[in-house]
Protein backbone atom coordinates (compact mmCIF):
# COMPACT_ATOMS: atom_id res chain seq x y z
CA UNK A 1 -29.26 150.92 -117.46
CA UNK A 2 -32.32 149.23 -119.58
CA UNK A 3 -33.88 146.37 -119.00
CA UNK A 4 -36.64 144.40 -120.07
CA UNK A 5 -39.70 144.01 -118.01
CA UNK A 6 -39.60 139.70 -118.46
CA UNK A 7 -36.50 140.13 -116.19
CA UNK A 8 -38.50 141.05 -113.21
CA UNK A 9 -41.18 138.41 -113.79
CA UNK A 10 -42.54 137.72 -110.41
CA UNK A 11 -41.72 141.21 -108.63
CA UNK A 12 -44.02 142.73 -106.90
CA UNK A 13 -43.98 146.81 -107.77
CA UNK A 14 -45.42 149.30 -105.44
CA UNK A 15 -45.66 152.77 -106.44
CA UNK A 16 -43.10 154.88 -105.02
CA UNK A 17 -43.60 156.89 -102.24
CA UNK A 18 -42.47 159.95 -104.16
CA UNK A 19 -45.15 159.89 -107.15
CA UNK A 20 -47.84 162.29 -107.03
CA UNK A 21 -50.97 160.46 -106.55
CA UNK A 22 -53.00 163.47 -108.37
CA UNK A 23 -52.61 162.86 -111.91
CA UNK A 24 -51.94 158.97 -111.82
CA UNK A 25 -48.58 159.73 -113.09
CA UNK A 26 -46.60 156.77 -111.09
CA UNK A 27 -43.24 155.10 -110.59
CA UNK A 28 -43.24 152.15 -109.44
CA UNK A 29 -40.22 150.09 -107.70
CA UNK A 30 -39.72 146.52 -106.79
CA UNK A 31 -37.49 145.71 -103.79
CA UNK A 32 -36.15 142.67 -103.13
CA UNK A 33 -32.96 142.81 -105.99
CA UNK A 34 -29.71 143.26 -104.18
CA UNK A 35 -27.62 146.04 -105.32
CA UNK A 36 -30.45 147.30 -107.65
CA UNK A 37 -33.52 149.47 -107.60
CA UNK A 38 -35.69 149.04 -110.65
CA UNK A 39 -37.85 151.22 -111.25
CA UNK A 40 -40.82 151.75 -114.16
CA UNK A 41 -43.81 154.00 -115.75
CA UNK A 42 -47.47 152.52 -114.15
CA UNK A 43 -49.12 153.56 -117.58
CA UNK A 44 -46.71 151.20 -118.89
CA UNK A 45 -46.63 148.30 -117.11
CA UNK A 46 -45.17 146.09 -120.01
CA UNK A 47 -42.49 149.21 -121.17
CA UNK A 48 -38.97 148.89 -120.05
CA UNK A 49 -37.72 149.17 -116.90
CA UNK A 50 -34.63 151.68 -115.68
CA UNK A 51 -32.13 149.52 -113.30
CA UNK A 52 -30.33 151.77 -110.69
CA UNK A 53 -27.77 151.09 -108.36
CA UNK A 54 -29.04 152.00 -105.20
CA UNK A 55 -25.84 154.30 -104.28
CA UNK A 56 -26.96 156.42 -107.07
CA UNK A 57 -30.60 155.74 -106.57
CA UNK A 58 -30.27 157.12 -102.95
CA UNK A 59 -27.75 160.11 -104.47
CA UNK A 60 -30.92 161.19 -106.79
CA UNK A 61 -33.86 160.98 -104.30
CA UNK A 62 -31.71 163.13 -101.58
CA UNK A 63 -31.51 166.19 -104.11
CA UNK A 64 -35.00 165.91 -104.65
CA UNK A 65 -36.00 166.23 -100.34
């Protein structure tokens, strides 16, 4: 799902522990949203954000290990 960044007003994103930190190419999350993981581009900090559930979050990050 899409979402608007003005939903997460307030959230405080880290960048994820999976981004390369070579290029600067990040994805950041914000925890704290039960049921949810969003996550969004760090050159884009105002862009839309891509809501996951965190089932299928966890289901996408355990193909990648």
């Amino acid at each position: 799902m899409r979402a608007d960044i003005s939903r997460f007003s307030g959230a405080v994103w880290r960048t994820s522990t999976y981004s390369g930190s070579e290029n600067q190419n990040c994805v950041q999350v914000t925890d704290g949203v039960p049921g949810i993981l969003p996550v969004h581009d760090s050159k884009q900090p105002e862009g839309p954000v891509l809501v996951f559930g965190t089932d299928a979050w966890g289901s996408f990050i355990s193909t990648l290990a």
